[in-house]
N, C-alpha and C. Protein backbone atom coordinates (compact mmCIF):
# COMPACT_ATOMS: atom_id res chain seq x y z
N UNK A 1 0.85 -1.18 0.00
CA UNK A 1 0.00 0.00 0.00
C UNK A 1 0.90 1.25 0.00
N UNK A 2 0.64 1.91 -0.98
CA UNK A 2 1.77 3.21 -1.04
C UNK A 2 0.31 4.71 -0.83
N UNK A 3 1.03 5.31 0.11
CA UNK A 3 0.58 6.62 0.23
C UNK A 3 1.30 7.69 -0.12
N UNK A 4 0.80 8.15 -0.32
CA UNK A 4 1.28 9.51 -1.14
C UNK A 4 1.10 10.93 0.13
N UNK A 5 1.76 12.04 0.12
CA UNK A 5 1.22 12.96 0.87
C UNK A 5 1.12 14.31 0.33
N UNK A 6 0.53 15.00 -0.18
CA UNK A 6 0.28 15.65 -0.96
C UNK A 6 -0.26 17.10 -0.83
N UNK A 7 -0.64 17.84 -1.43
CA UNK A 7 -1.15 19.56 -0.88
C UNK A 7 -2.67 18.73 -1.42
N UNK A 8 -3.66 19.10 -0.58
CA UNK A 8 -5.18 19.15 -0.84
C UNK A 8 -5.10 19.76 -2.36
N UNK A 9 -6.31 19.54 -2.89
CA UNK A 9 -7.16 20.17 -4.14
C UNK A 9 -8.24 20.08 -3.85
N UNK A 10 -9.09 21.19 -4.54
CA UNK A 10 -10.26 21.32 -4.33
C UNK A 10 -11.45 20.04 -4.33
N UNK A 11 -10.80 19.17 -5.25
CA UNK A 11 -11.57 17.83 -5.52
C UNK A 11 -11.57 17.28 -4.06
N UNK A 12 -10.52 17.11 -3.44
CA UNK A 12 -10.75 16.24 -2.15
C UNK A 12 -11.66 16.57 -1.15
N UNK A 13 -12.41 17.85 -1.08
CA UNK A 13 -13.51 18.01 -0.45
C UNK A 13 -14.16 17.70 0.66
N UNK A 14 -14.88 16.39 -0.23
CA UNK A 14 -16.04 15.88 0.67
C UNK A 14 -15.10 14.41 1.63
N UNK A 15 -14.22 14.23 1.14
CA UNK A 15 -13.22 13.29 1.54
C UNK A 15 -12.26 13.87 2.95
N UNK A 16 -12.16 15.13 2.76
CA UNK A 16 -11.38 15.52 3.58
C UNK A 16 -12.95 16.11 5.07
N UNK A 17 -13.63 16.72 4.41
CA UNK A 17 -14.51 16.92 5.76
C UNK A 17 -15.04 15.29 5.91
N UNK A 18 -15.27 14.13 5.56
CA UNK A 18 -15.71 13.15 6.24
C UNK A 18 -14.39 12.97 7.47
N UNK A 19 -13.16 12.83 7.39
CA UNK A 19 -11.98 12.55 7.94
C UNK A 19 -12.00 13.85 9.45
N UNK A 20 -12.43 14.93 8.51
CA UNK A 20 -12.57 16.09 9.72
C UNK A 20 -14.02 15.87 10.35
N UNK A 21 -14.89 15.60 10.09
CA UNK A 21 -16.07 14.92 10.98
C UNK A 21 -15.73 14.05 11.98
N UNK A 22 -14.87 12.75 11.75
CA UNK A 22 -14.06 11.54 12.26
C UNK A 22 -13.15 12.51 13.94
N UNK A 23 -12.59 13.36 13.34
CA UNK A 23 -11.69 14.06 14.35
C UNK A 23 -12.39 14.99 15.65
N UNK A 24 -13.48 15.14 14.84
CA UNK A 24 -14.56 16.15 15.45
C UNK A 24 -15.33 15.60 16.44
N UNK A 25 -15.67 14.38 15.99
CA UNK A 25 -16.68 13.38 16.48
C UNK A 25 -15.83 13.06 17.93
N UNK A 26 -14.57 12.58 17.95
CA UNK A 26 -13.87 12.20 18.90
C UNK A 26 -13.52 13.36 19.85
N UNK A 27 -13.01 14.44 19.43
CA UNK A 27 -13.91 15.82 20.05
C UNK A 27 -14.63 16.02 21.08
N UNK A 28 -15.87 15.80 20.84
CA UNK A 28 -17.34 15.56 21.15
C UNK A 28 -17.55 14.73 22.02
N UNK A 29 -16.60 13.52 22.01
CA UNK A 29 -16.73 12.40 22.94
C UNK A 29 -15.74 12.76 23.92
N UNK A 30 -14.54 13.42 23.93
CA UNK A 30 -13.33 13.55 24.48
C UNK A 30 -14.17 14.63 25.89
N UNK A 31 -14.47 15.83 24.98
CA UNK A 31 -14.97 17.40 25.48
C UNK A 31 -16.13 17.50 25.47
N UNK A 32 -17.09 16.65 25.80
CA UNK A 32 -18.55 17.74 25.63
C UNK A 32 -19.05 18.66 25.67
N UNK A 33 -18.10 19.22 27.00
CA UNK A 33 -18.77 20.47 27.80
C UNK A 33 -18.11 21.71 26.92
N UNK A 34 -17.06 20.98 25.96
CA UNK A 34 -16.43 22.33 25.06
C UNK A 34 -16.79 22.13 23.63
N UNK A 35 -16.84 20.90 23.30
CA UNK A 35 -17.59 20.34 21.60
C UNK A 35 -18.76 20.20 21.30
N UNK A 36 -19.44 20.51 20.56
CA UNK A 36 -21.09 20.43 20.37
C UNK A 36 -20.97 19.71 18.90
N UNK A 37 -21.73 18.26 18.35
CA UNK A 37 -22.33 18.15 17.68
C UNK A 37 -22.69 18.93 16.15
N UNK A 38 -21.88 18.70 14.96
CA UNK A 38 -21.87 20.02 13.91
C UNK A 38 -21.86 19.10 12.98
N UNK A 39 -22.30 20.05 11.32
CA UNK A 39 -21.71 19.47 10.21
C UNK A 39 -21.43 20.46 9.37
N UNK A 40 -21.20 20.92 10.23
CA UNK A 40 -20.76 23.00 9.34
C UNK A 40 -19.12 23.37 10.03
N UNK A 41 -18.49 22.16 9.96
CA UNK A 41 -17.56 22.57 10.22
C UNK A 41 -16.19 22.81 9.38
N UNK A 42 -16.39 22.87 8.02
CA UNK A 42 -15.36 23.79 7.02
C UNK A 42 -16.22 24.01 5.46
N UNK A 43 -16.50 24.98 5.18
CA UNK A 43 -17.55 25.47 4.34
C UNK A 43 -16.60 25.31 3.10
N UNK A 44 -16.76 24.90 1.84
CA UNK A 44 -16.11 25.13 0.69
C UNK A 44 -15.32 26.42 0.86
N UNK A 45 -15.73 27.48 0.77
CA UNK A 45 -15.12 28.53 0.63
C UNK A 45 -13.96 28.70 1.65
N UNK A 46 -13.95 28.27 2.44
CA UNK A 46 -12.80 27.85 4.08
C UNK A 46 -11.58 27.08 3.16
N UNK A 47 -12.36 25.70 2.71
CA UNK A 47 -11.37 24.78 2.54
C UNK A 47 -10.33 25.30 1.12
N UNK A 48 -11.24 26.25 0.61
CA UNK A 48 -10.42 26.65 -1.01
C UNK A 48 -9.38 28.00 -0.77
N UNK A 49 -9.93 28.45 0.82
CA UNK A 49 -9.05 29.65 1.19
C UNK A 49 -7.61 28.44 1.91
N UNK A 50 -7.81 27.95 2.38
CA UNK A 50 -6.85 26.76 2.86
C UNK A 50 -6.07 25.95 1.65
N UNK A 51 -6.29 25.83 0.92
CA UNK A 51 -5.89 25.30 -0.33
C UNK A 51 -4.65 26.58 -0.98
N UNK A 52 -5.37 27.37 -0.93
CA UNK A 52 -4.97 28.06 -1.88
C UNK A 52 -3.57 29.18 -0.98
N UNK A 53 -3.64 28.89 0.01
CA UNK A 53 -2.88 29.10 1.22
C UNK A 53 -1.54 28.04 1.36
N UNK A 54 -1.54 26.88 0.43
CA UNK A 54 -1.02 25.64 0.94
C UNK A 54 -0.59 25.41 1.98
N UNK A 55 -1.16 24.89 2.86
CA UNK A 55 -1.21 24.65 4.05
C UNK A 55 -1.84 23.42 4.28
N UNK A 56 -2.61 23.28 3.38
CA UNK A 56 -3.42 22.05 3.69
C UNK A 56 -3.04 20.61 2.81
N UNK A 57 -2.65 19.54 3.68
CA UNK A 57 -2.13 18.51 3.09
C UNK A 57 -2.79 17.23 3.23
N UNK A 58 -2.96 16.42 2.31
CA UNK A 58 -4.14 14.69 2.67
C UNK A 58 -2.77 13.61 1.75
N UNK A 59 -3.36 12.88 2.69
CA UNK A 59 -2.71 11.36 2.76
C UNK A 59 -3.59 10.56 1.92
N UNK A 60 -3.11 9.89 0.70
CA UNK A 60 -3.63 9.34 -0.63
C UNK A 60 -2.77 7.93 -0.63
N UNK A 61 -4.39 7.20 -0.90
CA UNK A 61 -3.56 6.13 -1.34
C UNK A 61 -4.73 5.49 -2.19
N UNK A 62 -4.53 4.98 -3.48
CA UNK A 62 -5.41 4.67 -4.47
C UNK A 62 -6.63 5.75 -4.89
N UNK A 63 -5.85 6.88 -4.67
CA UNK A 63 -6.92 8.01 -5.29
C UNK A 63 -7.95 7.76 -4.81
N UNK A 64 -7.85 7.45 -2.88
CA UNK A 64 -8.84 8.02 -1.52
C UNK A 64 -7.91 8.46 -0.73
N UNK A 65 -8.42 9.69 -0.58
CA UNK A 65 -7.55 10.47 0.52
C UNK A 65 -8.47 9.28 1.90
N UNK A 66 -7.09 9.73 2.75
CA UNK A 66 -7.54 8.71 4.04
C UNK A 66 -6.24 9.56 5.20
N UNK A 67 -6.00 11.06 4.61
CA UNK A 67 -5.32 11.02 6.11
C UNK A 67 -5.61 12.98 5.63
N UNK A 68 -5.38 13.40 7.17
CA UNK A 68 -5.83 15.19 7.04
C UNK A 68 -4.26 16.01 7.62
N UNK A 69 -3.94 16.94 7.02
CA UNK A 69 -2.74 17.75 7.90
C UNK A 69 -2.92 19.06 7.67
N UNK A 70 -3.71 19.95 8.64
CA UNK A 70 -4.01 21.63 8.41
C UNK A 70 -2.64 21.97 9.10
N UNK A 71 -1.87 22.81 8.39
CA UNK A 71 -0.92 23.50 8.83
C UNK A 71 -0.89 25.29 9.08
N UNK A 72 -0.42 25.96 10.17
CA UNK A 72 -0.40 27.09 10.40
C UNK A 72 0.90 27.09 10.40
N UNK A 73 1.60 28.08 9.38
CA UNK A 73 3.06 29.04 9.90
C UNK A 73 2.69 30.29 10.15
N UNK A 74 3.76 30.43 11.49
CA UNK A 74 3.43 31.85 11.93
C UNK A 74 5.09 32.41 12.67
N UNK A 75 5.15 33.16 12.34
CA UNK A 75 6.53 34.23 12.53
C UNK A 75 6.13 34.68 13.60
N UNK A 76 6.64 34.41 14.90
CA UNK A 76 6.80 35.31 16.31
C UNK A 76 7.87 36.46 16.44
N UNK A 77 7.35 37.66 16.38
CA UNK A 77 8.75 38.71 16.66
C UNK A 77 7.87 39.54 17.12
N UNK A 78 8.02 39.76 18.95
CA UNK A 78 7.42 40.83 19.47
C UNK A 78 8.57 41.07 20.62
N UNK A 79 8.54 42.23 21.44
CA UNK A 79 9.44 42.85 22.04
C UNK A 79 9.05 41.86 23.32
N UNK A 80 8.26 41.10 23.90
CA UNK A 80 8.62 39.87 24.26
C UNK A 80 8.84 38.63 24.47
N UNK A 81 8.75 38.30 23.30
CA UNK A 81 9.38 36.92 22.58
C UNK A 81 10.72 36.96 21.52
N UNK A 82 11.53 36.03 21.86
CA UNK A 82 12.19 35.72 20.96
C UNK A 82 11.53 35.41 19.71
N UNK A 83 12.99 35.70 18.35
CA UNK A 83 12.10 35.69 17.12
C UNK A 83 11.79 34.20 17.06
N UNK A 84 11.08 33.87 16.13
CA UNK A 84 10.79 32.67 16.21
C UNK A 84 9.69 31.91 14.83
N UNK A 85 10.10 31.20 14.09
CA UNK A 85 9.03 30.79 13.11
C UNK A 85 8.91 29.02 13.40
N UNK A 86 7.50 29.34 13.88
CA UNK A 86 6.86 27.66 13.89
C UNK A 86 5.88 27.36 12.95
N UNK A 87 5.61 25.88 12.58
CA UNK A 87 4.48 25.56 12.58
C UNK A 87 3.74 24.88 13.36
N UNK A 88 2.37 25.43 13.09
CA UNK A 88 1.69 24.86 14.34
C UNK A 88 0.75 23.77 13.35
N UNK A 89 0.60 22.65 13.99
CA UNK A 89 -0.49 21.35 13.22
C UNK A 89 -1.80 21.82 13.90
N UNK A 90 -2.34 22.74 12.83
CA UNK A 90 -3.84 22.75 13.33
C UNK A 90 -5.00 21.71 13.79
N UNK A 91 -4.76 20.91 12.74
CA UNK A 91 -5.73 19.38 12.57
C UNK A 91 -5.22 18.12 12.37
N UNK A 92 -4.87 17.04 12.70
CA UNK A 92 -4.19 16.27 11.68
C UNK A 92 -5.07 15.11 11.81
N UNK A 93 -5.65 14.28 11.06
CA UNK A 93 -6.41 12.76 11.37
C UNK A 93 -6.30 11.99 10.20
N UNK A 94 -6.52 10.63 10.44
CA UNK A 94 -6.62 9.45 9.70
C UNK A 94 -7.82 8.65 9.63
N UNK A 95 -8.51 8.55 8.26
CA UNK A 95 -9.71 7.90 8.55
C UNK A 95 -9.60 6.93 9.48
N UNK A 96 -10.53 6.57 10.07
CA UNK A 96 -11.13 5.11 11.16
C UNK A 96 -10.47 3.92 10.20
N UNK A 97 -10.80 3.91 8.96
CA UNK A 97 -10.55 2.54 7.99
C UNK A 97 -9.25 2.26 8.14
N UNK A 98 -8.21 3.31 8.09
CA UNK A 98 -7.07 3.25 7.84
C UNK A 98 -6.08 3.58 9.16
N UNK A 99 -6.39 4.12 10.00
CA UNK A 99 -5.64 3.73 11.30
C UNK A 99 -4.99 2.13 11.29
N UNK A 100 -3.45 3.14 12.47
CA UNK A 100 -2.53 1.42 12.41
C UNK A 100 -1.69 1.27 11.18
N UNK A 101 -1.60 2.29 10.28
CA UNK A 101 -0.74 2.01 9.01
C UNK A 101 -0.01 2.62 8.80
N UNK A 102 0.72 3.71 10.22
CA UNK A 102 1.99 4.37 9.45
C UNK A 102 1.36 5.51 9.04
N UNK A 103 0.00 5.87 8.85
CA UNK A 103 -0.22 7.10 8.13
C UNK A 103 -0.37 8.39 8.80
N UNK A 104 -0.33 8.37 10.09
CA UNK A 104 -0.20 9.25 10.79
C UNK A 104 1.46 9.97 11.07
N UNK A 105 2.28 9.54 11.07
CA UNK A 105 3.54 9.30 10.96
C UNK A 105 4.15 9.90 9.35
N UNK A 106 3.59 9.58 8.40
CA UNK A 106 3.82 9.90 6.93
C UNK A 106 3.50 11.44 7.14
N UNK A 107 2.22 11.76 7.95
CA UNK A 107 1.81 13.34 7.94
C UNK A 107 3.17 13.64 8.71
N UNK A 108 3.36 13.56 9.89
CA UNK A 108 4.22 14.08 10.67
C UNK A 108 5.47 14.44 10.07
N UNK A 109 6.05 13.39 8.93
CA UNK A 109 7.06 13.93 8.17
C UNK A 109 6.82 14.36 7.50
N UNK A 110 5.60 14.99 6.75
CA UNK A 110 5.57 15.94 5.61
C UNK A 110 5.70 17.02 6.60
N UNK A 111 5.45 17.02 7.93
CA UNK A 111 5.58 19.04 8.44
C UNK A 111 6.69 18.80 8.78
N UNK A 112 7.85 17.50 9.31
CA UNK A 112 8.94 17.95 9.57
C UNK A 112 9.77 18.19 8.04
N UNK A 113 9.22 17.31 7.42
CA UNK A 113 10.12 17.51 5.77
C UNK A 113 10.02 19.44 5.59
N UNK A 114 8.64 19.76 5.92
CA UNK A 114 8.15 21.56 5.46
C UNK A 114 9.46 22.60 6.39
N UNK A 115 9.23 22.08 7.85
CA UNK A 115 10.02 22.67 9.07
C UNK A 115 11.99 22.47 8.51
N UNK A 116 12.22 21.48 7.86
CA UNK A 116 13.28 21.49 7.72
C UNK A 116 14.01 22.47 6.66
N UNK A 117 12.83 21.91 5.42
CA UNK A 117 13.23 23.11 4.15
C UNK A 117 13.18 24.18 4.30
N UNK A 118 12.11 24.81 5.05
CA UNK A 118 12.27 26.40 5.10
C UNK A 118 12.60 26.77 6.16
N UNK A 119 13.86 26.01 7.22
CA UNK A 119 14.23 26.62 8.03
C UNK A 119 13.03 27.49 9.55
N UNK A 120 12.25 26.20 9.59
CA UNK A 120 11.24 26.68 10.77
C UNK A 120 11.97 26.38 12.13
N UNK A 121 11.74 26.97 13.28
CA UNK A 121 12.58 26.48 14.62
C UNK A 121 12.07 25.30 15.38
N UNK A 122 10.30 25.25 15.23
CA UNK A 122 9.85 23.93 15.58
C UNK A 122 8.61 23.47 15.08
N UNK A 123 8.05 23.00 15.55
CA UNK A 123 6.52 22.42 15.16
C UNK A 123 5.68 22.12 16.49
N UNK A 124 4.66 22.80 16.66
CA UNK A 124 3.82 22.96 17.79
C UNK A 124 2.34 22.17 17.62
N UNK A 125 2.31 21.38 18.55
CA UNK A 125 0.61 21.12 18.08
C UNK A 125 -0.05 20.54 19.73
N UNK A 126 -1.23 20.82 20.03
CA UNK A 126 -2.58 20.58 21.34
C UNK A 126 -2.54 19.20 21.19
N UNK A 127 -2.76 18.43 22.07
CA UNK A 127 -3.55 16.99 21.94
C UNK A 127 -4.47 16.91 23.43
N UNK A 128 -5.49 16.63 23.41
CA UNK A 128 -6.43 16.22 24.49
C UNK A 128 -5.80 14.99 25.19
N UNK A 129 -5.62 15.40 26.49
CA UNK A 129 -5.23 14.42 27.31
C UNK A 129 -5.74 13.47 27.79
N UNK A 130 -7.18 13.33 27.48
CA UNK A 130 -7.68 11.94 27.07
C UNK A 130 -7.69 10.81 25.77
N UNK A 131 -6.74 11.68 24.89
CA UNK A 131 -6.89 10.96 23.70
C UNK A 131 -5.06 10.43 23.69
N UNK A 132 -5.46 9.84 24.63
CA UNK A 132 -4.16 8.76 24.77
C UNK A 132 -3.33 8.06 23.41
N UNK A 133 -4.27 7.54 22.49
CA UNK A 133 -3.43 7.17 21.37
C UNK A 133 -3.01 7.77 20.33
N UNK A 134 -3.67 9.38 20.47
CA UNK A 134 -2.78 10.14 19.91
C UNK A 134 -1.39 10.77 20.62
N UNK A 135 -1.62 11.26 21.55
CA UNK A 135 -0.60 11.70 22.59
C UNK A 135 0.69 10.15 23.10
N UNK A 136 0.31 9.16 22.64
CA UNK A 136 1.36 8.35 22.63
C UNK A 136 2.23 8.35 21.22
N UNK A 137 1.63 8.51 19.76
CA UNK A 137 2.05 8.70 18.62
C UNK A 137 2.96 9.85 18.74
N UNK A 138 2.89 11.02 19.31
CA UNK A 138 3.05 12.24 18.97
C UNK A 138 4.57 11.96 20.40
N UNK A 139 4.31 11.00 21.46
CA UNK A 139 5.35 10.92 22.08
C UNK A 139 6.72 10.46 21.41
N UNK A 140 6.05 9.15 20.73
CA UNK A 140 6.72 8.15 20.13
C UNK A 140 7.36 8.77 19.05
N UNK A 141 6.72 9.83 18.37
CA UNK A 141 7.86 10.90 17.41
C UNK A 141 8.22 11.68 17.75
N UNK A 142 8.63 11.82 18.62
CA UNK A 142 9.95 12.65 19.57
C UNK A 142 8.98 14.27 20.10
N UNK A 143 7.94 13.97 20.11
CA UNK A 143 7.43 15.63 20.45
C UNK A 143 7.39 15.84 22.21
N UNK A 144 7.81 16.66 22.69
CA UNK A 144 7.81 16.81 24.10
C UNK A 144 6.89 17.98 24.46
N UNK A 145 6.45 17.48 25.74
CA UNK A 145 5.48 18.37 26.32
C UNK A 145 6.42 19.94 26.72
N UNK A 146 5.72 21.26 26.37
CA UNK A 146 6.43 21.92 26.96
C UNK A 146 5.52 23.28 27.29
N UNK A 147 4.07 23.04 27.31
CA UNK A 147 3.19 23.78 28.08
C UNK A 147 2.34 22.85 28.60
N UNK A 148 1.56 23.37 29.68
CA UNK A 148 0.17 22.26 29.89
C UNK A 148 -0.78 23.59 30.42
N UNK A 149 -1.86 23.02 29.76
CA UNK A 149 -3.19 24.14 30.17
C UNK A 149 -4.05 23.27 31.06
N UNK A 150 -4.00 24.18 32.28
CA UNK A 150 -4.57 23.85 33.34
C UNK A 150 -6.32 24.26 33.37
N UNK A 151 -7.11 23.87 33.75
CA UNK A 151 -8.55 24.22 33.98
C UNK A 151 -9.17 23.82 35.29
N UNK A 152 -9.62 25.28 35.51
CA UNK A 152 -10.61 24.84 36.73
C UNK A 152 -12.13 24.92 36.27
């Protein structure tokens, strides 16, 4: 099985919000009291401003996307922060079908492959601390904790 990782096109669409439904859904189950139940959650016009932004990358394999990677770069230079250019992984998921195959991992090196070429300082991304098997993936590729948001 060969995957491909690729910049979104407009065609992938309805492929890419089923995958972002998938992420959402778990969301919802993770957070209730912060996730509500949606299907308005990236409007064509969103996903073609994201596209056209390249930022947005899907995991292909037999011409079905089956994996999601929203990327944010953002340049930090304020009088108190060091300068600083990250990316941050807005979204990243793998259909349900295809979990267990490495394809989560394939995303992760397309933002470190991005972070390396253009000289980014790191790569930042949230994981819900109930969603254990992501936060073990994200261990297991070397990412270290280095904030925690506390809630009362």
């Amino acid at each position: 099985m060969n995957t491909k990782i690729r910049l979104a096109n407009f065609s992938d669409y309805q492929q890419v919000l089923k995958i972002l439904n998938q992420v959402h859904d778990l969301h919802v189950k993770l957070r209730p009291d912060i996730y509500r139940n949606t299907n308005k959650l990236m409007n064509k016009e969103i996903f073609k401003e994201k596209i056209e932004s390249n930022c947005y990358y899907v995991a292909e394999i037999d011409g079905v996307v089956v994996g999601i990677l929203d990327l944010i770069f953002k340049n930090i230079d304020s009088p108190a922060h060091n300068k600083r250019k990250i990316i941050l992984i807005d979204v990243i998921g793998v259909d349900i079908n295809y979990q267990n195959l490495g394809i989560g991992k394939k995303l992760l090196d397309k933002a470190k492959l991005l972070k390396d070429k253009y000289k980014y300082d790191s790569i930042e991304l949230n994981v819900n601390s109930a969603n254990l098997r992501a936060y073990s993936m994200y261990k297991k590729y070397g990412f270290k904790e280095k904030s925690i948001i506390l809630e009362l």
